[in-house]
Structures are given as structure tokens and as C-alpha cells.
Protein backbone atom coordinates (compact mmCIF):
# COMPACT_ATOMS: atom_id res chain seq x y z
CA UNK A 1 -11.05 -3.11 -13.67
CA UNK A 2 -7.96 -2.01 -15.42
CA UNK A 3 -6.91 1.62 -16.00
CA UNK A 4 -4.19 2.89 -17.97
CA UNK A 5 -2.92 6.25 -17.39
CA UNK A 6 -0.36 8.65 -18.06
CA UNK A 7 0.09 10.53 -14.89
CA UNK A 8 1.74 13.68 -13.65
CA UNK A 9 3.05 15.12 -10.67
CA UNK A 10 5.02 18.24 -9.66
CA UNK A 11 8.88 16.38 -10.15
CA UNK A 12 7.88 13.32 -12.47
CA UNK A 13 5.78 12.43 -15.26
CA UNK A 14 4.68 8.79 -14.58
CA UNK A 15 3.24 6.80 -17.26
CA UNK A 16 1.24 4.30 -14.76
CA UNK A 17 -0.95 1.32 -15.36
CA UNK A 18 -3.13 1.02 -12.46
CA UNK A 19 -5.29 -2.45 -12.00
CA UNK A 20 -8.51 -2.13 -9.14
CA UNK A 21 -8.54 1.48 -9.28
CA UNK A 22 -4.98 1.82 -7.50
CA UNK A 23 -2.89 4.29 -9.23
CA UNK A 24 -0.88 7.13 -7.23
CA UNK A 25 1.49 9.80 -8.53
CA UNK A 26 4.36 7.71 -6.45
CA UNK A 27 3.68 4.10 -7.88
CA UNK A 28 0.84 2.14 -9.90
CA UNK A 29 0.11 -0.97 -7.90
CA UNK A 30 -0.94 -4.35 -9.49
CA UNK A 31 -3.42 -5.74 -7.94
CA UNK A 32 -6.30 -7.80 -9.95
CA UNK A 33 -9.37 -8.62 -8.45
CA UNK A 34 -9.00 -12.56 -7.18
CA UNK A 35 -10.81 -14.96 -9.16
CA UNK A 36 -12.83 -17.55 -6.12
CA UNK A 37 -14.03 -20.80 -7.84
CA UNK A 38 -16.72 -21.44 -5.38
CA UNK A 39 -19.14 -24.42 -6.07
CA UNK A 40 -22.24 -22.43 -6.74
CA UNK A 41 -25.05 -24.73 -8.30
CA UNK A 42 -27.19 -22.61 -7.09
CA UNK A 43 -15.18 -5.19 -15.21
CA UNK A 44 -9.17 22.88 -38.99
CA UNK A 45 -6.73 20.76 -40.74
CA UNK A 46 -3.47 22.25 -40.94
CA UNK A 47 -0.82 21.76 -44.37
CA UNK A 48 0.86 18.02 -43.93
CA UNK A 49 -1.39 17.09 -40.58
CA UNK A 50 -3.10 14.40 -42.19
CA UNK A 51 -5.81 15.72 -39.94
CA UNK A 52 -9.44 16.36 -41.53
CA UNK A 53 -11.87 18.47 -39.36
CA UNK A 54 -15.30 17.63 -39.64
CA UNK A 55 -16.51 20.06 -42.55
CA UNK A 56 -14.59 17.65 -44.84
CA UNK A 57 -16.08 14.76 -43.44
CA UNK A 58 -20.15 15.46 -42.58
CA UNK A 59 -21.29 11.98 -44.52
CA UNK A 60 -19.11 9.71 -41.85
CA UNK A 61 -22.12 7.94 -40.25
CA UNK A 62 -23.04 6.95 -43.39
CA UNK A 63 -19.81 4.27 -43.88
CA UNK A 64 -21.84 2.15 -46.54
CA UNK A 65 -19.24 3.31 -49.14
CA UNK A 66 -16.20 2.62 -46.96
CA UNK A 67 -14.32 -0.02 -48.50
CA UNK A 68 -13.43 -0.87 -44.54
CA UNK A 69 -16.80 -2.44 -44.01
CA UNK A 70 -15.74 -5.01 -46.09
CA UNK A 71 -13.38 -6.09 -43.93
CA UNK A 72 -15.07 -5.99 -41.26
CA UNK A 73 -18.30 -7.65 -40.03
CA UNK A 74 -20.33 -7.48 -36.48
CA UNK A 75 -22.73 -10.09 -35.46
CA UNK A 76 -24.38 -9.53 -32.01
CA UNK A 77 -25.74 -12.99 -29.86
CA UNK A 78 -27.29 -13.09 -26.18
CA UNK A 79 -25.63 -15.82 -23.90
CA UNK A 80 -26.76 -16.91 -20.45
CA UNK A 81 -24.61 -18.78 -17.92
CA UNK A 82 -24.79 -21.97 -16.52
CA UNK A 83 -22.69 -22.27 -13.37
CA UNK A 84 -21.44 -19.52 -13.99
CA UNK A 85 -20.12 -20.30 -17.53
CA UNK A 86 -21.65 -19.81 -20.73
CA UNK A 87 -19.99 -20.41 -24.36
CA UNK A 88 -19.85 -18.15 -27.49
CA UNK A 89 -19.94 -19.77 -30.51
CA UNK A 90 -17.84 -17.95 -33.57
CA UNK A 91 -18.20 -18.88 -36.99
CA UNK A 92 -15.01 -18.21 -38.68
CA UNK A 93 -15.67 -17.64 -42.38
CA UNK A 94 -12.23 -18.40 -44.91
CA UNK A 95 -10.11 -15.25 -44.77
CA UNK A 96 -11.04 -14.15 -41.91
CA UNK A 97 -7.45 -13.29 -39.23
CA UNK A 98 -8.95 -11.57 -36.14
CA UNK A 99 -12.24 -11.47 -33.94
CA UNK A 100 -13.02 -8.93 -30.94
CA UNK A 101 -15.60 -10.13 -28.90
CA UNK A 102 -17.13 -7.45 -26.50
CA UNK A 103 -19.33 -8.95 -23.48
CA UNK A 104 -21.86 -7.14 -21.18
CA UNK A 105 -23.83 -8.44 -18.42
CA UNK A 106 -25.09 -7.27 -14.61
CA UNK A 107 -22.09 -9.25 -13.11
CA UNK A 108 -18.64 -8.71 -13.88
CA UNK A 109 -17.37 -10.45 -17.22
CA UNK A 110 -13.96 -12.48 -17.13
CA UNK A 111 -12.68 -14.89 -20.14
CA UNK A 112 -12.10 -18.69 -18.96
CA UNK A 113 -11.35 -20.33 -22.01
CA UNK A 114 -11.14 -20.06 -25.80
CA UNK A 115 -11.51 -23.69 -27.90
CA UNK A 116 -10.82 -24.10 -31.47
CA UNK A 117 -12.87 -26.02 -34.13
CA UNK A 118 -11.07 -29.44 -33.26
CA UNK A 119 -12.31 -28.92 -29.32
CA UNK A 120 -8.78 -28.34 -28.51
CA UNK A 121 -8.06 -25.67 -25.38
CA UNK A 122 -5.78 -22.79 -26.64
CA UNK A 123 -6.43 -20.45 -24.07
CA UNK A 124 -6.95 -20.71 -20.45
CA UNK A 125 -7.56 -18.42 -17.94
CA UNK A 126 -5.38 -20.40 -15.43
CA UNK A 127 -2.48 -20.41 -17.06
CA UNK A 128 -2.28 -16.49 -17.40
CA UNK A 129 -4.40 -15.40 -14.01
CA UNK A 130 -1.25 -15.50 -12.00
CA UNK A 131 1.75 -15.35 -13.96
CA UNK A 132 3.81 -12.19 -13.71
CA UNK A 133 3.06 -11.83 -17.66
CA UNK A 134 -0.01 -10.00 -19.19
CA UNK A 135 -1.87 -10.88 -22.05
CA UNK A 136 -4.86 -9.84 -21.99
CA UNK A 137 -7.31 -7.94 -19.46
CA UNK A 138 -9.97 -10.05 -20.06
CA UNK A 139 -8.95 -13.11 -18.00
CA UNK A 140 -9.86 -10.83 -14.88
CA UNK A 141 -13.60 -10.39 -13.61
CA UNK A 142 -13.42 -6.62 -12.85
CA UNK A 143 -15.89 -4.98 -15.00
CA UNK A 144 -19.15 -5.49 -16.20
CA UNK A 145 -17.46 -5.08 -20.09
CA UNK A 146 -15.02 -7.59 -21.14
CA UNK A 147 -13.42 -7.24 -24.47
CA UNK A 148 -10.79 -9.91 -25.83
CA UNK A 149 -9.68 -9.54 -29.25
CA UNK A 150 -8.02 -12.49 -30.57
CA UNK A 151 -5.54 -13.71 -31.91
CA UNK A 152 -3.14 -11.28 -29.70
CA UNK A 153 0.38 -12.21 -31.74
CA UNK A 154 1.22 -13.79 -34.55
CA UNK A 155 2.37 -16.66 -31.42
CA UNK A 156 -0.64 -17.59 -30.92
CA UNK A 157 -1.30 -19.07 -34.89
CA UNK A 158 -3.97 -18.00 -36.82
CA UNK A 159 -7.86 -17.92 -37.48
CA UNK A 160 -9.06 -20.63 -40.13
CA UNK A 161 -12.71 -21.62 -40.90
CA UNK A 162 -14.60 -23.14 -38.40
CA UNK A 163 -16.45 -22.98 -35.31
CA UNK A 164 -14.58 -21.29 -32.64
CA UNK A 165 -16.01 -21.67 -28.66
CA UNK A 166 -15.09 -18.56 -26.43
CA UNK A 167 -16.28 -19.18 -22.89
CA UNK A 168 -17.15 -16.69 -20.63
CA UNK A 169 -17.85 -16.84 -16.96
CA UNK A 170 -19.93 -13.87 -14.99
CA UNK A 171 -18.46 -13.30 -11.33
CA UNK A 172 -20.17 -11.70 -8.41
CA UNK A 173 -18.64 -8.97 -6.25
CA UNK A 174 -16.87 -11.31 -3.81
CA UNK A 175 -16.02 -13.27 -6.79
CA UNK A 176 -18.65 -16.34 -6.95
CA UNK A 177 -20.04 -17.59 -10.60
CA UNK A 178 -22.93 -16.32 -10.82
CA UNK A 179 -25.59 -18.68 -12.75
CA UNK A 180 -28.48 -17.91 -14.85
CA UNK A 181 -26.98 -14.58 -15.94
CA UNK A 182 -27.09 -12.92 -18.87
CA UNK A 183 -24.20 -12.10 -21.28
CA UNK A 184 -24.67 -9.41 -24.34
CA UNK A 185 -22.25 -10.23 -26.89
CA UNK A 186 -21.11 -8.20 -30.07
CA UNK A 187 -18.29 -9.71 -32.06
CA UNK A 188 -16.41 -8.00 -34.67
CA UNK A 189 -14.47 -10.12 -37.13
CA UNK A 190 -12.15 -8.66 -39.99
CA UNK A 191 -10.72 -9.76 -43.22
CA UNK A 192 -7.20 -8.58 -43.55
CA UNK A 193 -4.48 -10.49 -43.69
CA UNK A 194 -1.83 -7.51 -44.01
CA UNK A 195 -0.31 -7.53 -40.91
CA UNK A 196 2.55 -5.64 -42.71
CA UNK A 197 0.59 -2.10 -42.91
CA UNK A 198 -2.71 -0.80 -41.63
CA UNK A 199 -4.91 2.15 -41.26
CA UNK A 200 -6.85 2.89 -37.74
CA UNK A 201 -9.15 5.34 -37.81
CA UNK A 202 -9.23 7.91 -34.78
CA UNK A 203 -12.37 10.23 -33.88
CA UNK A 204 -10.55 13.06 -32.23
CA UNK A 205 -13.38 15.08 -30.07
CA UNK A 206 -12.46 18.16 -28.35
CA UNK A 207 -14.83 18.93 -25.23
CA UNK A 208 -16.27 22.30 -25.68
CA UNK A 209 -14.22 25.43 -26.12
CA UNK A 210 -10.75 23.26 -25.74
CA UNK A 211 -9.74 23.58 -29.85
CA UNK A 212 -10.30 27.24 -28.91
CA UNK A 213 -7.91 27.89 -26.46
CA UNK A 214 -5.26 29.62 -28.16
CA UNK A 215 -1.78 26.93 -28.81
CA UNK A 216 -4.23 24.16 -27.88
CA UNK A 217 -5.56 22.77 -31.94
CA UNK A 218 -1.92 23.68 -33.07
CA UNK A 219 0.20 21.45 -30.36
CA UNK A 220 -2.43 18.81 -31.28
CA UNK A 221 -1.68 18.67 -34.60
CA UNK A 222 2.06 18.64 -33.80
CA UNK A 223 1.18 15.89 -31.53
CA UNK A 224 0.28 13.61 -33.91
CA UNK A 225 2.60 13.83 -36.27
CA UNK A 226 5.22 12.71 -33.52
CA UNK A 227 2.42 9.88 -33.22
CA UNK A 228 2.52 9.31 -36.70
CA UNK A 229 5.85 9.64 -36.90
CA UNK A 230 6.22 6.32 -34.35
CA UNK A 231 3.38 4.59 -35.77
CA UNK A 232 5.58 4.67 -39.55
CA UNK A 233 7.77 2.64 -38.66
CA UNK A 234 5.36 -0.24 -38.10
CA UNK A 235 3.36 0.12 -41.13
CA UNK A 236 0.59 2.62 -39.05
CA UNK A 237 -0.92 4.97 -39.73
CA UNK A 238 -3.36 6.65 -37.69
CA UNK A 239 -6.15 8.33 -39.69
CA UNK A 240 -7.84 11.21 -37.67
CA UNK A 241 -10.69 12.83 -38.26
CA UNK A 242 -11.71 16.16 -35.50
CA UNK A 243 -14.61 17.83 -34.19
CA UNK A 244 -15.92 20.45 -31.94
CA UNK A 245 -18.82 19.33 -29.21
CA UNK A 246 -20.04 20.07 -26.04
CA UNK A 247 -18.55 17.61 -24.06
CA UNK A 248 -17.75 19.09 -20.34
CA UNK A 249 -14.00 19.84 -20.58
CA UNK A 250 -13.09 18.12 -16.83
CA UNK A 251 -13.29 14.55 -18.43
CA UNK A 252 -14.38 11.39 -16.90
CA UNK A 253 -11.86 8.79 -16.01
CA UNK A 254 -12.86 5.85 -18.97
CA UNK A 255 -11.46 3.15 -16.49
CA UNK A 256 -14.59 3.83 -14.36
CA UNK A 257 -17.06 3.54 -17.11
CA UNK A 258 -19.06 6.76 -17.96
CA UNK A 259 -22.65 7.06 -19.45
CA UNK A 260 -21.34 9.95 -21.40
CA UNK A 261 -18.63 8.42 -23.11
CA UNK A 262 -21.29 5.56 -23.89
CA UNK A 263 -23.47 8.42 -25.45
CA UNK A 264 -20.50 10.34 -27.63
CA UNK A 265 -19.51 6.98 -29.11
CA UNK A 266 -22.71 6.23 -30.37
CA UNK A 267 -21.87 8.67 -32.67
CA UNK A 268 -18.21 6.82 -33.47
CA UNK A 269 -18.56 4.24 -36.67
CA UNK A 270 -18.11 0.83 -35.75
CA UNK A 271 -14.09 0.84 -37.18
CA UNK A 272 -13.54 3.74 -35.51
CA UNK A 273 -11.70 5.03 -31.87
CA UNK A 274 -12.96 7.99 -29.90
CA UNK A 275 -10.17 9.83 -28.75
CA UNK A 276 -11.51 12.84 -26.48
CA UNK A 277 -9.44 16.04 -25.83
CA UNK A 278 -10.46 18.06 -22.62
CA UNK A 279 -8.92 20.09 -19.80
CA UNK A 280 -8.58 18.03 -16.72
CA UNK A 281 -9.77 14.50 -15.76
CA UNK A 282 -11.62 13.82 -13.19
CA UNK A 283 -11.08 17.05 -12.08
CA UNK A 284 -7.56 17.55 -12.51
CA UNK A 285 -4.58 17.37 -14.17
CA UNK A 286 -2.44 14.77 -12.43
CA UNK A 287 -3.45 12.57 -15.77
CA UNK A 288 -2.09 13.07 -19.11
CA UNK A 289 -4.11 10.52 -20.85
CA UNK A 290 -5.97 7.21 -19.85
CA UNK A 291 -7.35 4.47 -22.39
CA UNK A 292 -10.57 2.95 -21.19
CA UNK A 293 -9.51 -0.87 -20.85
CA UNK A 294 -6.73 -3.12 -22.79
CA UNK A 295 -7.73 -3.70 -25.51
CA UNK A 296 -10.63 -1.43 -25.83
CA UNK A 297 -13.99 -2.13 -27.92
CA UNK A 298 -14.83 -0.75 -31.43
CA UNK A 299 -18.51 -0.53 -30.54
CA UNK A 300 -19.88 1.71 -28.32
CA UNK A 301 -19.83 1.16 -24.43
CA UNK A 302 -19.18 2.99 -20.66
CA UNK A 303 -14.99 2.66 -21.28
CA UNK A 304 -15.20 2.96 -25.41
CA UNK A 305 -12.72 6.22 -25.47
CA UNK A 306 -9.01 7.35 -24.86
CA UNK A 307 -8.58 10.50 -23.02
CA UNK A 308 -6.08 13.59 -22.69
CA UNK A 309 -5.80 16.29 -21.01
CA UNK A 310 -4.20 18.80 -22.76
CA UNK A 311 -3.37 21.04 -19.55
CA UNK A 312 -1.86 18.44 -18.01
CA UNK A 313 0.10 18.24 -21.00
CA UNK A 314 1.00 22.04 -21.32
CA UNK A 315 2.77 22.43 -18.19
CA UNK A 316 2.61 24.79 -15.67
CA UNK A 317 2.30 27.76 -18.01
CA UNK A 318 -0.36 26.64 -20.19
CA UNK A 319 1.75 27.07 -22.90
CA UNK A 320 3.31 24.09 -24.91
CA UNK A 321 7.01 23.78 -25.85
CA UNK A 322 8.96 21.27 -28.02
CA UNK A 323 9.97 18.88 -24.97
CA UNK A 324 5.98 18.86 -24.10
CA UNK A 325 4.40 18.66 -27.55
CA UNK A 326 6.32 15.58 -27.89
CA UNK A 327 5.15 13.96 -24.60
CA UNK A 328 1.59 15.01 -26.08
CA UNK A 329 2.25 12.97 -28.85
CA UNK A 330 4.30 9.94 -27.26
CA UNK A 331 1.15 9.97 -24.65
CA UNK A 332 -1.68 9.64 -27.74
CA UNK A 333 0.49 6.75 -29.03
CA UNK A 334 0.99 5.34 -25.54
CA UNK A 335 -2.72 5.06 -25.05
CA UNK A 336 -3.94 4.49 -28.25
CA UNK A 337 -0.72 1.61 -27.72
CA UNK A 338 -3.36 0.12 -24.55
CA UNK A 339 -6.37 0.63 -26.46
CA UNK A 340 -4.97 -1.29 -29.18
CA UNK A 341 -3.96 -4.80 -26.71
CA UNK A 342 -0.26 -3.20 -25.79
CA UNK A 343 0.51 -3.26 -22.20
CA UNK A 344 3.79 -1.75 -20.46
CA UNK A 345 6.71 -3.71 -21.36
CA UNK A 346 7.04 -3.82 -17.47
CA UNK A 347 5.29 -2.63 -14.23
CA UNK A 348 7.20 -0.26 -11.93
CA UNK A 349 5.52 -1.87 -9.13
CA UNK A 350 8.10 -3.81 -8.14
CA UNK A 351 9.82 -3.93 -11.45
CA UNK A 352 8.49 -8.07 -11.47
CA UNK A 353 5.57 -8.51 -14.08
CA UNK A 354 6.03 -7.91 -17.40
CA UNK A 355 4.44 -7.97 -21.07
CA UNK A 356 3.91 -11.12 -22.96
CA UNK A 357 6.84 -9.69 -25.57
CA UNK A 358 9.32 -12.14 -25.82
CA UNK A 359 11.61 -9.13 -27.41
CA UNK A 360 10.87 -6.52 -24.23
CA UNK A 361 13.79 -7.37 -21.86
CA UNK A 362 12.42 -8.84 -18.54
CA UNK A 363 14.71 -6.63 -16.53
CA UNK A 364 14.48 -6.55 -12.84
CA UNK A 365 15.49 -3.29 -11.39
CA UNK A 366 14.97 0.78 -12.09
CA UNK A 367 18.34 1.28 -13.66
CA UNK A 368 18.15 -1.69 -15.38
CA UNK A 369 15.04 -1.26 -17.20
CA UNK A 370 15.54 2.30 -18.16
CA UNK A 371 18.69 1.21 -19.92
CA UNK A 372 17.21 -1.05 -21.86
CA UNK A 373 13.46 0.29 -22.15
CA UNK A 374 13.23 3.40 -21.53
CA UNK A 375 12.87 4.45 -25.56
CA UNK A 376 10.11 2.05 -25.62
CA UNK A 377 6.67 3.82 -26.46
CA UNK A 378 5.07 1.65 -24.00
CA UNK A 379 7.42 2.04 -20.98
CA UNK A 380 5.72 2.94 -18.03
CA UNK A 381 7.45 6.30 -17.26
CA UNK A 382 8.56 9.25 -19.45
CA UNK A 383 12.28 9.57 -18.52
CA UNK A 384 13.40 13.08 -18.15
CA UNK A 385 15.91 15.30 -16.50
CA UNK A 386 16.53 18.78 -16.37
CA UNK A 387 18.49 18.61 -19.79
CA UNK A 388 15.58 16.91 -21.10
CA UNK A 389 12.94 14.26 -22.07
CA UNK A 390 14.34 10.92 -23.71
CA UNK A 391 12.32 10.27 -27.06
CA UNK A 392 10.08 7.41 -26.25
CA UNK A 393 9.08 5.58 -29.68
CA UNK A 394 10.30 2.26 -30.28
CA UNK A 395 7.84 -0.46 -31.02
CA UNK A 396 9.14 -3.71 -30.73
CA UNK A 397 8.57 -6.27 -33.48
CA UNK A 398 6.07 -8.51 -31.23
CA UNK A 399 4.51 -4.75 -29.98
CA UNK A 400 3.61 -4.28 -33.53
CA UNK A 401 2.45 -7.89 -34.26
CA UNK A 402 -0.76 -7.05 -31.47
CA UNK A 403 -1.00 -3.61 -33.17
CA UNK A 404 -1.75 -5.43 -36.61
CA UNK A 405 -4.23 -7.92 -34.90
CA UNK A 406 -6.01 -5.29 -33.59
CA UNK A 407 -9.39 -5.73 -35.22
CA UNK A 408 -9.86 -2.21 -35.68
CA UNK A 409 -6.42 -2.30 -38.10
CA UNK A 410 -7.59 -2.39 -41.40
């Protein structure tokens, strides 16, 4: 399945997507998970934070006041495949301007195709699968949870009313359609056409004991505000609410899947994004943050969380300065950047597959790419020296078109 993590090692901090579970300190590897088409008939608020803790906010489950669930509707539908294939059928009310469709099933869950109310093809899996440009995660069969949320930029037109077809095929291991199998479905659909300006709402959860570790609340707060700070410019704002639990500090890597993020975003509301705060993940601290997929889901599954590790983040002292505070916070936006459809403008791998950003140079080379990338939010490495970190927080105008789309933008 896809991972996306910020990493870091004793000389670098690398900021590495890793597909199929191949991500080292030196390089992140691309390397989805081949698609076979086999004939078979038979993946405490603080002045100016704009932070609330939870004592301000104990009525959140209850969102039948929020003005946001007007905006945004969830219908949930059982599919089960035919050769290997099985359609989703979306009715697009008037006003509607994005749908995320989550899928579930026993074998892994890959997009093929996605038809508009004329029967015309839009999207298909073919012409993405081996391109050295990403879309979205979804074409590839890697996980048991597939989430597509559509449209991705303003490129690819907008909703109108109508009955839109998503097809979905379920894989086996060595990548065979797998018939007779069944698909859970939840699809989220929003009424916003503001793609100017937008609110996403962020469940901050610190594992237990971290937001009392002396320096540790106080650099998170700082943190965002260099994430809102980025996020302004676009129109963003990221609305945060925090709590305390007992979450086991040494987090799980979301890419994986864990039951217990499944279990804390139960708790989430359905237009919100768990962000969870620990020490280490997965037992250490060569990870600054990893979102569970691109995009991620608004409703509550194995990968439905971003993570960061705020040791990883502090250094080797355990104590946060300027330079590092301000990673913390480029690193939130990064990932919450992946959760939100963004992937990295381009893959170090190689420095040969790139973003579907017409505006994000498709340079070729280290040097090259750092020149004209490197202050990109989204670029797959912080750039530092011994002088210093270079601020990474441009959003590029196509960047911030997915942002907007994002059904969880309201």
C-alpha cells in the first residue's frame, strides 16, 4: 500500500514517500504492486493558537448543530464483484462539487474506472497505472481500503446531477480478480462550491503523558501556526481541536493499517481528521510524521490518522528550537498535504516520476529540483545545512486546487 513519511536520520531529514512498504533513511523506492489481468471466470489553548482543548469542546460527537453537516452527506452501499469488477452507483444531487468514496473488502481494493451520467469513461486505471505521474493511490490494488475522492483538480471538470458509475475491482495477493467478493462502500459527498477558502477540521490526540512532557504542548502550538501560516495563503485554515488519551506513545505506522487507530477514530466526527501526537513510531524515531494513505478517508478505518512523533522532531536533545519547531510545523502540513490527495511534487527515487501538477517543474536531477522545488511544502526532503533549514511552504496553485476538492474542505 502507500506510505507517506517524513523520515529522519543522523545527517539528513528525508521527507520520503514510500510505495509497498519500501522506505529507507537513504532513498524511498517506488515500487507499486503490479496489476495481472488474468482471465479468472472462475491496500490548553494558548493566546492566538486558534487551538481549543477539549474542555471547550465536550458536545463534539454531537455535530447535529454543525452547520458542516449540511454540506456534507454519507450514504453507505454493499457491492459484490463480478469478474472481479463491481460498479458503484453515485447519485449526484444539484450543487453537489466533490464525492470520497471509501471501499473495504477481504481482497485488496484498486479503482478501474470512473463513468459519468452520459456513459462516457473519464477515468481509467490504464492510463495512470504506469505513467511516471501520480494521481491518485487508488488505481493500485495494495490494501484492503481504497479511498478516491473525486474530482482531484479543477482539470478534471466538475460534478453535475446525475448518476455517476465508479468501478471497482478486488485483486488477490498475486494480483488475480477475484470474483464473488464483497465490497463495503461509504461515500461522502459535499456541497461547497468555494474552492476559494475552506475550513478542515483536525482532531489533534496526544498519546498518553506526551502534552505533559515539558516544551512538548508549547512547540505544538507553535507548530501550527507555521501550518497555519502556509495553509493562509490558500484560503486554509486548519481548525484544531486537542485532547489527552491513553493512546501508547510508540505509535503505529498508519500505512500498515492498525486496529487501534480504527478504534480512536471512531471517536473522530465524520468531517473530521485524526491527527495523533506520540513519541516514536513503530518504535522509533527515524519518522517525523506519516499520513495513513493519499488521500485518506473521513470515516473511520485501519489507516484513518496522520502521525508525528514529536521526539523525532525535537532533536537529539529533546528540546525544540526555532529551526525544529518549524520542521514540526512544515511536517503537520506536509502530511496533512498527503492526507488531503497532495503527493510529492517529485520522487527522489530516481528524480523520474512526478505529481500530476502541471505548475511543479518536472525537473530531472538533485540540483535541479532543489532549485526549483525545494520551498515547496510537498517536496520530498527538508533541505538544510549547517547554516540552516530552507522554509518549505509554497503551495502551488494546482496543489491548492486538490486541497479545496478535498471533501473534508468545507
Amino acid at each position: 500500500m502507500p506510505e507517506y513519511a517524513l523520515q529522519l536520520s543522523p545527517t539528513t531529514l528525508c521527507l520520503g514517500l514510500a510505495f509497498s512498504l519500501s522506505c529507507s533513511k537513504e532513498e524511498q523506492a517506488l515500487t507499486p504492486i503490479p496489476l495481472l489481468v488474468v482471465s479468472d471466470a472462475d491496500t490548553a489553548e494558548t493566546p492566538g493558537s486558534g487551538i481549543d482543548d477539549d474542555s471547550d469542546d465536550s458536545d463534539d460527537s454531537d455535530n447535529s448543530d454543525d452547520p458542516d453537516n449540511e454540506t456534507l452527506s454519507i450514504q453507505e452501499d454493499e457491492v459484490v464483484t463480478e469478474a472481479g469488477v463491481a460498479t458503484v452507483t453515485i447519485e449526484v444531487e444539484d450543487g453537489v462539487t466533490a464525492f470520497m468514496l471509501t471501499a473495504e473488502s477481504e481482497q485488496r481494493v484498486a479503482l478501474e474506472r470512473i463513468i459519468n451520467p452520459e456513459g462516457n469513461v473519464i477515468f481509467d486505471w490504464e492510463d495512470w497505472y504506469s505513467e511516471n505521474q501520480s494521481l491518485t493511490s487508488a488505481i493500485w490494488p495494495s490494501s484492503s481500503e481504497m479511498v478516491l475522492n473525486w474530482p482531484v483538480r479543477a482539470e478534471e471538470g466538475s460534478l453535475y446531477e446525475g448518476s455517476w458509475q465508479v468501478v471497482l475491482s478486488a485483486v488477490g495477493s498475486i494480483g488475480r480478480y477475484q470474483p464473488n467478493s464483497t465490497i463495503q462502500v461509504i461515500t461522502h459527498t459535499k456541497r461547497d462550491d468555494d474552492f476559494d477558502s475552506g475550513v478542515v477540521r483536525v482532531r489533534l490526540v496526544y498519546a498518553e503523558g506526551v502534552d505533559e512532557i515539558e516544551g512538548v504542548a508549547e512547540a505544538m502550538n507553535a507548530g501550527i501556526e507555521r501550518w497555519k501560516q502556509i495553509w493562509a495563503m490558500q484560503g486554509l485554515e486548519p481548525l484544531v481541536t486537542t485532547e489527552s488519551s491513553d493512546f501508547d506513545p510508540d505509535l503505529p505506522y498508519p500505512g500498515d493499517g492498525a486496529e487501534e487507530i480504527y478504534d480512536l477514530a471512531l471517536d473522530s466526527a465524520e468531517n473530521e481528521i485524526t491527527m495523533i501526537v506520540g513519541e516514536t513510531i513503530k518504535g522509533g524515531t527515524d519518522y517525523l510524521g506519516v499520513a495513513g494513505s493519499i488521500p485518506g478517508t473521513l470515516t473511520a478505518k485501519t489507516r484513518s490518522a496522520v502521525v508525528i512523533s514529536w521526539l523525532a522532531s525535537a532533536g537529539f536533545d529533546g528540546r525544540f528550537d526555532d529551526t525544529e519547531i518549524g520542521i514540526l510545523g512544515e511536517t503537520m502540513a506536509h502530511e496533512m498535504g498527503h492526507y488531503m490527495g497532495l503527493f510529492h511534487p517529485v520522487e527522489q527515487n530516481g528524480w523520474s516520476r512526478w505529481d500530476a501538477c502541471d505548475d511543479t517543474p518536472n525537473c530531472n536531477s538533485e540540483s535541479r529540483c532543489r532549485d526549483q522545488l525545494g520551498e515547496n511544502v510537498m517536496f520530498p526532503t527538508p533541505i538544510c545545512t549547517y547554516s540552516g533549514c530552507i522554509e518549505q511552504g509554497q503551495i502551488s496553485p494546482i496543489q491548492a486546487e486538490i486541497l479545496h476538492r478535498y471533501s473534508g474542505t468545507l
